[in-house]
C-alpha atoms as a PDB file:
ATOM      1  CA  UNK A   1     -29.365  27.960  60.380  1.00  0.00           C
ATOM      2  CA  UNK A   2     -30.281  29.330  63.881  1.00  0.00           C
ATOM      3  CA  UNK A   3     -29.206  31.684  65.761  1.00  0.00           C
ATOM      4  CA  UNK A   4     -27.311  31.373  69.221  1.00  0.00           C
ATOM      5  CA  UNK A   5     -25.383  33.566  72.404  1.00  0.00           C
ATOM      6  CA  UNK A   6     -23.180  32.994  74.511  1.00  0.00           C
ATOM      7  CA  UNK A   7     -20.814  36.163  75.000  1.00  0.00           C
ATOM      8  CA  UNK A   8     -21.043  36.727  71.474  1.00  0.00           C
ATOM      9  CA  UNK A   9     -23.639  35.724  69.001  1.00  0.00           C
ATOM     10  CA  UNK A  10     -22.636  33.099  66.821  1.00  0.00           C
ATOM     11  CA  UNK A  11     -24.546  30.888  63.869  1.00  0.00           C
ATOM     12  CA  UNK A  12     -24.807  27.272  64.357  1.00  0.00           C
ATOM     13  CA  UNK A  13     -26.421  23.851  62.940  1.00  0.00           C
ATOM     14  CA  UNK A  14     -26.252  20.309  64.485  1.00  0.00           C
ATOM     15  CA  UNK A  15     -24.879  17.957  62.109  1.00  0.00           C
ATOM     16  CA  UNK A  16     -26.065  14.793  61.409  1.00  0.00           C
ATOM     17  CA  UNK A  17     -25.041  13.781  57.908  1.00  0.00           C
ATOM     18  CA  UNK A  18     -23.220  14.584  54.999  1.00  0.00           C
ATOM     19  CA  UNK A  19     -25.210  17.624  52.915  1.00  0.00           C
ATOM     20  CA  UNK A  20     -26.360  19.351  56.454  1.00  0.00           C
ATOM     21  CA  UNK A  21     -23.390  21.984  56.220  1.00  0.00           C
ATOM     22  CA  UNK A  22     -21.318  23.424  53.034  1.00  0.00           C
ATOM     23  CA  UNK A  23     -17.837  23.163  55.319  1.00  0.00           C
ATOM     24  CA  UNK A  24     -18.303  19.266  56.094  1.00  0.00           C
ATOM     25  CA  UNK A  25     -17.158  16.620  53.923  1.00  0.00           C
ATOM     26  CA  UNK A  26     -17.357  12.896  53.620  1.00  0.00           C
ATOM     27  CA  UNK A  27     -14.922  11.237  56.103  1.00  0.00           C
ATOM     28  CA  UNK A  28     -11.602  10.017  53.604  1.00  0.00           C
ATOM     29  CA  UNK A  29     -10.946   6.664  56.070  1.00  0.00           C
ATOM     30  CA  UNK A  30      -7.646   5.877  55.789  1.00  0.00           C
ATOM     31  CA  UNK A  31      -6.892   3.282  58.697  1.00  0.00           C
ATOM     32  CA  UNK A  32     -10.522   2.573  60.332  1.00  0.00           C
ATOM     33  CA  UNK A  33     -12.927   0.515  58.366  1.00  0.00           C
ATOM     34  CA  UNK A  34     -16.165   1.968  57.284  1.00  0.00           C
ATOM     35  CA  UNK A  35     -17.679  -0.165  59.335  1.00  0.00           C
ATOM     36  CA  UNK A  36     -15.830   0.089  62.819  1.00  0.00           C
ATOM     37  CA  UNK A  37     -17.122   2.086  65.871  1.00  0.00           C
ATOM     38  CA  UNK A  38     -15.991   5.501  66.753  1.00  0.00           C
ATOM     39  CA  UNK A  39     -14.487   5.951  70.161  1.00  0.00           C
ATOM     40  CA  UNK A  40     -16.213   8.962  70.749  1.00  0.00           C
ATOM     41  CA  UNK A  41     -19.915   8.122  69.939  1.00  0.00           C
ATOM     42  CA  UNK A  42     -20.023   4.680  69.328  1.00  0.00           C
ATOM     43  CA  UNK A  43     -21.470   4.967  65.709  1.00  0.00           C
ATOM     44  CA  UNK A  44     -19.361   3.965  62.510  1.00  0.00           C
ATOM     45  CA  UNK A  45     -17.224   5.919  60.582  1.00  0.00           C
ATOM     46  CA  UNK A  46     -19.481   5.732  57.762  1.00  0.00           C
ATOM     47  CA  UNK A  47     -21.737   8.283  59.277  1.00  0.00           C
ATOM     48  CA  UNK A  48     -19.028  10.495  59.746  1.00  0.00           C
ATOM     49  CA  UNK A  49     -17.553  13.516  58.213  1.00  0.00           C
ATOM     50  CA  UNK A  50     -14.726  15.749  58.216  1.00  0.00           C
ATOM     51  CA  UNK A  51     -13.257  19.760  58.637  1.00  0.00           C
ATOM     52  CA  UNK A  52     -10.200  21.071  57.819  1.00  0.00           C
ATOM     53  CA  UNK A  53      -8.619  18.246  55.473  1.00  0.00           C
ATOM     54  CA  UNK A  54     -10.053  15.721  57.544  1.00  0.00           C
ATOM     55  CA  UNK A  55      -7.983  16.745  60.873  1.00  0.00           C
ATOM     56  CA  UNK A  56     -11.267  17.031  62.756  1.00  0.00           C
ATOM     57  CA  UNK A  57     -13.738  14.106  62.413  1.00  0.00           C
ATOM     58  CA  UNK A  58     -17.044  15.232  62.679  1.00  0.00           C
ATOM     59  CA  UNK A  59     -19.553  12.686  64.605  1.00  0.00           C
ATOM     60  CA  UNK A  60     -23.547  12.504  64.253  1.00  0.00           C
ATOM     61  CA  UNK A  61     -24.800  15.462  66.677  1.00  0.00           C
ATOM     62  CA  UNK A  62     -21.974  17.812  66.350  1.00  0.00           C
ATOM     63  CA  UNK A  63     -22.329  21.406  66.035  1.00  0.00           C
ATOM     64  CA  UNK A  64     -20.923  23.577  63.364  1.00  0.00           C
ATOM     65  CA  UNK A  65     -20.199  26.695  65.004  1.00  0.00           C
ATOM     66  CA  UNK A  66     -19.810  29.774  62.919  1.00  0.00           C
ATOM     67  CA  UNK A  67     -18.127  32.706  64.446  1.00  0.00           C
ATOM     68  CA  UNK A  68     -18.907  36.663  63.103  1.00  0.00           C
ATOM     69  CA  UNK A  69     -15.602  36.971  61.622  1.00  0.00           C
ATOM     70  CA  UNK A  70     -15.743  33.472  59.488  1.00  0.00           C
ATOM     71  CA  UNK A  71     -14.288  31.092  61.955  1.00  0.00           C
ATOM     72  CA  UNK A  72     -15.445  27.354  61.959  1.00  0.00           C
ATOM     73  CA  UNK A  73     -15.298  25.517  65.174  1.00  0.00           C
ATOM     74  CA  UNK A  74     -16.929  21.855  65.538  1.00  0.00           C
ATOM     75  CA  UNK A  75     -18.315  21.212  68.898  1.00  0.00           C
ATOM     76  CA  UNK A  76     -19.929  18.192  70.589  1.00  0.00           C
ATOM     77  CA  UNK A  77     -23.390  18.821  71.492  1.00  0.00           C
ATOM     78  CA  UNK A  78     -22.910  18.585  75.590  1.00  0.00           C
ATOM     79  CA  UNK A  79     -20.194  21.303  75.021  1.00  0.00           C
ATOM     80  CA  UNK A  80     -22.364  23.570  72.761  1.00  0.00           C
ATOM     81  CA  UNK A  81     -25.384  23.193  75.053  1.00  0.00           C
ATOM     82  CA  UNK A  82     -23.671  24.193  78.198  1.00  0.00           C
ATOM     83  CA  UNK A  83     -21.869  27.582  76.857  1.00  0.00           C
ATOM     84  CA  UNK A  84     -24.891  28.990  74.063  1.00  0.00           C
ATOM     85  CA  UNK A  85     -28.586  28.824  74.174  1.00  0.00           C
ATOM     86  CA  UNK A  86     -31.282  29.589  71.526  1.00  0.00           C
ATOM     87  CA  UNK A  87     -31.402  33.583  70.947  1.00  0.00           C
ATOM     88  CA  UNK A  88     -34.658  34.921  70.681  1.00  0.00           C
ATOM     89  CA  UNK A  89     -34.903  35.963  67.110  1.00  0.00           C
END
C-alpha cells in the first residue's frame, strides 16, 4: 500500500476486486441481481464489494482510504485524485 497527502498523510489502495484489501468483503446482494448494472459505474454487482456490513458498496476503482488513527473511508477515484497526491517516499 502507498503512501499519500493531502493535509494529513494517509495510506491508501485502489480497489478493484475482492482479496485487494483485508476491510472489503464480497457484496451480500440482497435485491439487485448479480448480474444487473450499478448506477454508479455501470459494471455489475458481481464485481462489487462491501464496508461496514455492506452499508457502503464498494465499486471497481475505489479507494480504501486509511486514516492515522484507524479510520476507513471508501472514496471514488475522481474524489481521491482531486484532494491527495502520491507522497514522495
Amino acid at each position: 500500500m502507498k503512501t499519500y497527502v493531502r493535509r494529513n498523510t494517509v495510506r491508501a489502495k485502489q480497489w478493484f476486486k475482492v482479496g485487494d484489501h483485508a476491510a472489503i468483503l464480497p457484496l451480500n446482494i440482497m435485491g439487485p441481481s448479480a448480474a444487473d448494472a450499478c448506477v454508479v459505474c455501470g459494471k455489475p454487482f458481481s464485481e462489487h464489494g462491501s464496508y461496514d456490513c455492506d452499508t457502503v458498496i464498494v465499486c471497481p476503482g475505489d479507494w480504501v482510504v486509511e486514516y492515522p488513527a484507524g479510520e476507513i473511508e471508501i472514496m471514488r477515484d475522481k474524489g481521491f485524485r482531486r484532494l491527495y497526491k502520491e507522497a514522495d517516499e
